[in-house]
C-alpha atoms as a PDB file:
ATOM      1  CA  UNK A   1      -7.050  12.182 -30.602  1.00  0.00           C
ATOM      2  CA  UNK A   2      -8.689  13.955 -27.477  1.00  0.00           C
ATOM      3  CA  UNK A   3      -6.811  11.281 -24.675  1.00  0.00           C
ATOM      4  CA  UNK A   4      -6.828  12.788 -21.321  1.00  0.00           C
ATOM      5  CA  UNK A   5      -6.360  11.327 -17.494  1.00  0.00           C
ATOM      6  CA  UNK A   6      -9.895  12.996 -16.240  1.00  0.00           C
ATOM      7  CA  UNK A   7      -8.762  13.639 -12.728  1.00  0.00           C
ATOM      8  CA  UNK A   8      -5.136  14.306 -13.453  1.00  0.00           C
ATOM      9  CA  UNK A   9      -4.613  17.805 -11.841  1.00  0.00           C
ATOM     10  CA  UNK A  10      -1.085  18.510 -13.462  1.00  0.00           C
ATOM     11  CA  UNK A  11      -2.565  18.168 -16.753  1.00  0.00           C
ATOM     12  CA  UNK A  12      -3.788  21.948 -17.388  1.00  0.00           C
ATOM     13  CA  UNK A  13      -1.643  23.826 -19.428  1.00  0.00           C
ATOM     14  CA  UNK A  14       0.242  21.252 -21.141  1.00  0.00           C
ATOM     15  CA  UNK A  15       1.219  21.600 -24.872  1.00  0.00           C
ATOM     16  CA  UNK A  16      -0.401  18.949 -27.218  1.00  0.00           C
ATOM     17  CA  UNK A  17       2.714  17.049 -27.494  1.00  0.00           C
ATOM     18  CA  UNK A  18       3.857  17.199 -23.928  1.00  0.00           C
ATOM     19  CA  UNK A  19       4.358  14.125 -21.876  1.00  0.00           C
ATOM     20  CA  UNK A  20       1.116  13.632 -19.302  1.00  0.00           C
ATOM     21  CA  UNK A  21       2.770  12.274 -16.468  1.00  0.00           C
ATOM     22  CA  UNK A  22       0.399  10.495 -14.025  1.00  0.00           C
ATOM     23  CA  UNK A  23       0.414  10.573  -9.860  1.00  0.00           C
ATOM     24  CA  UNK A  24      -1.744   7.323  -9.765  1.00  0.00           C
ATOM     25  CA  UNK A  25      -2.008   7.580  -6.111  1.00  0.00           C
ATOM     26  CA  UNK A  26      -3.963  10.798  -6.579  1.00  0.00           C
ATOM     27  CA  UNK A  27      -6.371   9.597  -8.541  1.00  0.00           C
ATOM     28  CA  UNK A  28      -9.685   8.462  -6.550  1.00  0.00           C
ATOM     29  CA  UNK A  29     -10.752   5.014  -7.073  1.00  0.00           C
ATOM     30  CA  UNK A  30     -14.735   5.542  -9.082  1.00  0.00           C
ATOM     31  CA  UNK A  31     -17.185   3.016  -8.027  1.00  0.00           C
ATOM     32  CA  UNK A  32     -18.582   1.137 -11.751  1.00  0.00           C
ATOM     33  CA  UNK A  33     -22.579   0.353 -11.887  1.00  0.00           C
ATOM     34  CA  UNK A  34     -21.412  -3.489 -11.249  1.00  0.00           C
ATOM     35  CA  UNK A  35     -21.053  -4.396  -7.473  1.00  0.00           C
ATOM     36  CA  UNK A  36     -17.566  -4.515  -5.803  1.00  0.00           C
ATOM     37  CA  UNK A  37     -15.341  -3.120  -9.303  1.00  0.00           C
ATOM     38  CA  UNK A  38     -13.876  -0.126  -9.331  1.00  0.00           C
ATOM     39  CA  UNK A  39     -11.649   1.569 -11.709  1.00  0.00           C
ATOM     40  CA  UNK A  40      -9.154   4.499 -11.827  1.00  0.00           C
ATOM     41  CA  UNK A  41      -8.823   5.537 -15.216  1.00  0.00           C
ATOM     42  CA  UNK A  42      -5.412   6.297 -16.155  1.00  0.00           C
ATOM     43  CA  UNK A  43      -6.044   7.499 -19.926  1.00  0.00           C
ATOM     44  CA  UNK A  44      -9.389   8.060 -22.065  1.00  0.00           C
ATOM     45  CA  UNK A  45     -10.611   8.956 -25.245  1.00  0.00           C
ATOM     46  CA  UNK A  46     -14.329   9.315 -25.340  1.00  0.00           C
ATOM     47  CA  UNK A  47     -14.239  10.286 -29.040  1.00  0.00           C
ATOM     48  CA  UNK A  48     -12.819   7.117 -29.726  1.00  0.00           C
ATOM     49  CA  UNK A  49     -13.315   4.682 -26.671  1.00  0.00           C
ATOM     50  CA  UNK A  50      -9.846   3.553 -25.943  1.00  0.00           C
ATOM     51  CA  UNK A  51      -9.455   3.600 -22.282  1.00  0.00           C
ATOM     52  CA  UNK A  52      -6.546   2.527 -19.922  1.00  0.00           C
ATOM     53  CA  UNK A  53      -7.750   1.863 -16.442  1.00  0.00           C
ATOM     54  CA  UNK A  54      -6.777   0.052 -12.880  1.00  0.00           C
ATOM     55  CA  UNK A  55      -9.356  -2.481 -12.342  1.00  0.00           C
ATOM     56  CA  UNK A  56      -9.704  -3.419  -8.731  1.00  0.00           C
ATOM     57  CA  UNK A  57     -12.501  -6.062  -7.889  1.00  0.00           C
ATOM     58  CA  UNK A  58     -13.769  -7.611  -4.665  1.00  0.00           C
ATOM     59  CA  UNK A  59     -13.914 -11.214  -3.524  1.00  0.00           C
ATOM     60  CA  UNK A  60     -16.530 -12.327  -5.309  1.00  0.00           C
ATOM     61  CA  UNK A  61     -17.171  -9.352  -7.904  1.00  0.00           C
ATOM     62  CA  UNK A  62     -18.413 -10.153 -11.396  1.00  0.00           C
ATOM     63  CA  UNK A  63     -18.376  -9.055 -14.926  1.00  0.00           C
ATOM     64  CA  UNK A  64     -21.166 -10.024 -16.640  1.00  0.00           C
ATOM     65  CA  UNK A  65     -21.542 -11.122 -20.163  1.00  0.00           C
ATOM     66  CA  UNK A  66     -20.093  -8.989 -22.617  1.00  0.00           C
ATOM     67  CA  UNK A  67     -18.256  -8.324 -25.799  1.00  0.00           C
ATOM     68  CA  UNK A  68     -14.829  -7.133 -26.395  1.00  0.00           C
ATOM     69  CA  UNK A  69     -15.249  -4.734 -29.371  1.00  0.00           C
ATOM     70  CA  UNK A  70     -11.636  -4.831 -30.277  1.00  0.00           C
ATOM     71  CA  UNK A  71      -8.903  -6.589 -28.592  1.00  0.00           C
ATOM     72  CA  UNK A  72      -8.817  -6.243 -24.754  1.00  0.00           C
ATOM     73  CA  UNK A  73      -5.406  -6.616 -22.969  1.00  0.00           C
ATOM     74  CA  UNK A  74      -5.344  -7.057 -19.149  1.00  0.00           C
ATOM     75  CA  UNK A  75      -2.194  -7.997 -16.916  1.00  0.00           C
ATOM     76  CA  UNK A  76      -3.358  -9.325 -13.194  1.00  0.00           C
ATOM     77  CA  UNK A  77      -0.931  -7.567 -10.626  1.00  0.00           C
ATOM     78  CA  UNK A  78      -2.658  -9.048  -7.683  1.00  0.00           C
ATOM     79  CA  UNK A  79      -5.318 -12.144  -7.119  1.00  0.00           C
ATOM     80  CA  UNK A  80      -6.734 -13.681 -10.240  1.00  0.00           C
ATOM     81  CA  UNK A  81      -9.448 -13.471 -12.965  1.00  0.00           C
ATOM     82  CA  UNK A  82     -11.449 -15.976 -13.677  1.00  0.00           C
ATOM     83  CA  UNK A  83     -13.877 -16.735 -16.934  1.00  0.00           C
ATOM     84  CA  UNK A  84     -15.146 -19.946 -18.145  1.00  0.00           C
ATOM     85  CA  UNK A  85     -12.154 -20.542 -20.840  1.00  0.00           C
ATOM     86  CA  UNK A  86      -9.736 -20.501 -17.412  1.00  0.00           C
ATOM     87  CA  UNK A  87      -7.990 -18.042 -14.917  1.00  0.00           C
ATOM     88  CA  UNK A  88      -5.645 -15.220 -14.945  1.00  0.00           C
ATOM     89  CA  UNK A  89      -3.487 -15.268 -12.003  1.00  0.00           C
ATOM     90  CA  UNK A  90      -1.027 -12.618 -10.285  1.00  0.00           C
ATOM     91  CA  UNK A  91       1.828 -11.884 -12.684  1.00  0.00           C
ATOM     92  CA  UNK A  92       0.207 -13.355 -15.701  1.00  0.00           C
ATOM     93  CA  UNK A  93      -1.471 -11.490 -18.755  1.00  0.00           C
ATOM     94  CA  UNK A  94      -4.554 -12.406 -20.977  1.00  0.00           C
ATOM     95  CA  UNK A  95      -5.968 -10.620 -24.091  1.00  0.00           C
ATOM     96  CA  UNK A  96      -9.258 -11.396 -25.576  1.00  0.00           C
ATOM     97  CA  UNK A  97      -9.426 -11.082 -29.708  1.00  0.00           C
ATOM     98  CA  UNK A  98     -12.271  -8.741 -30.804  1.00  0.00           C
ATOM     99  CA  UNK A  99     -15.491 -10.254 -31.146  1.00  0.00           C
ATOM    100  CA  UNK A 100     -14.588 -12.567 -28.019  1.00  0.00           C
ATOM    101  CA  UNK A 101     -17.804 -12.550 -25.460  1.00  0.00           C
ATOM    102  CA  UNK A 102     -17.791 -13.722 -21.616  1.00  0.00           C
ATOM    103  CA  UNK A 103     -18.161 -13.291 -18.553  1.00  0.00           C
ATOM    104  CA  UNK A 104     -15.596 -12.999 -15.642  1.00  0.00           C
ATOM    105  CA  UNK A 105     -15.246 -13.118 -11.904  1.00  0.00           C
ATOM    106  CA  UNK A 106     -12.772 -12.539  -8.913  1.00  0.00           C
ATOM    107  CA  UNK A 107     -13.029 -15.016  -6.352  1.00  0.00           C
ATOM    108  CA  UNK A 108     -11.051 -13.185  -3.796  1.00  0.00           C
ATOM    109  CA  UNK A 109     -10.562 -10.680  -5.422  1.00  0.00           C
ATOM    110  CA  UNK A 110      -7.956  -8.643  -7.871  1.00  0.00           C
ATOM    111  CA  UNK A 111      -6.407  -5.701  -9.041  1.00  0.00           C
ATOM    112  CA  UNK A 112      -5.394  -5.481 -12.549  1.00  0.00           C
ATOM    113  CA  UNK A 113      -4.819  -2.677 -15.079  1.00  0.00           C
ATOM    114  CA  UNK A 114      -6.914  -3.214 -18.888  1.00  0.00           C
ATOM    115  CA  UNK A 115      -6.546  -1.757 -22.063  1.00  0.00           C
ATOM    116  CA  UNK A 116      -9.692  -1.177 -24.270  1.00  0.00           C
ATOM    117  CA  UNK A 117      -9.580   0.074 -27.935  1.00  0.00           C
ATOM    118  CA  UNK A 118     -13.405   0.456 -27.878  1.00  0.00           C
ATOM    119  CA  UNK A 119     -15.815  -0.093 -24.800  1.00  0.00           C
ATOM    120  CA  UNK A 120     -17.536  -3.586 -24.157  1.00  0.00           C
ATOM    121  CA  UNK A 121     -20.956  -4.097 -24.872  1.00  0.00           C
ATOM    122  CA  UNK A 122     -22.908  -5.253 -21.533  1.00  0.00           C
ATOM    123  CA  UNK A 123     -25.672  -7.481 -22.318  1.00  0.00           C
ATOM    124  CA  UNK A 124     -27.281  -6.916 -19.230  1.00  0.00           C
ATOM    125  CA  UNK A 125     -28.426  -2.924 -19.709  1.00  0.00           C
ATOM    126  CA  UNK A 126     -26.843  -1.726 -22.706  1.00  0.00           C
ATOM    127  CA  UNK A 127     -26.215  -3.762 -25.538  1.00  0.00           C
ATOM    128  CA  UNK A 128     -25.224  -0.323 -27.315  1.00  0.00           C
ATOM    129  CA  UNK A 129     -21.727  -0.487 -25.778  1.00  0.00           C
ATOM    130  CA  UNK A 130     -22.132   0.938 -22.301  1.00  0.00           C
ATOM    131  CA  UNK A 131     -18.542   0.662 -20.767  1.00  0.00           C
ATOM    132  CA  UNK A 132     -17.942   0.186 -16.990  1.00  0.00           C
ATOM    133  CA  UNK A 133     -19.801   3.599 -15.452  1.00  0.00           C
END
């Protein structure tokens, strides 16, 4: 496994089986090709897509259709996320069996922290599995 936490500065230097201890607040917020969502990503393994990431998303900020790979897991710490099978609210978790496809949308707005075993496929650019940058 190659995981790292890309902008994690106390990283360097650790041993292979050390503990990677993450100052969230230190890592910047990166602006995602979709309007209004932005993630920080907490943990990522390009050689094998998992990813771990704060999702924050702007009144109004949308998803568009895609594919969850593998399972997706995402717990809603503030607002809600909505998709056309319901809503997600503050507090509350949903995960999405792989295969699932939707879309999804913050009316006013959320922040929320996903798990992904293997990026989504976007339909609307890459429908070779293009994640969120």
């Amino acid at each position: 496994m190659n995981a790292i936490t890309p902008s994690a500065k106390n990283h360097a230097g650790l041993a292979g089986l050390d503990s990677r201890f993450v100052a969230v607040a230190d890592i910047p917020w990166e602006q995602t090709r979709f309007p209004g969502v932005e993630i920080k990503v907490l943990i990522e393994d390009k050689s094998t897509g998992l990813l771990t990431t704060l999702l924050k998303m702007a009144p109004g900020a949308r998803l568009p259709d895609h594919e969850h790979v593998e399972i997706e897991q995402t717990y809603v710490m503030e607002g809600r996320l909505v998709c056309a099978e319901g809503e997600c609210t503050a507090g509350n978790f949903v995960w999405r069996p792989a295969g699932s496809r939707h879309e999804a949308h913050t009316p006013d707005g959320g922040l929320m922290i996903a798990f992904f075993i293997r990026p989504n496929v976007f339909f609307d650019q890459d429908p070779d599995g293009e994640s969120f940058r």
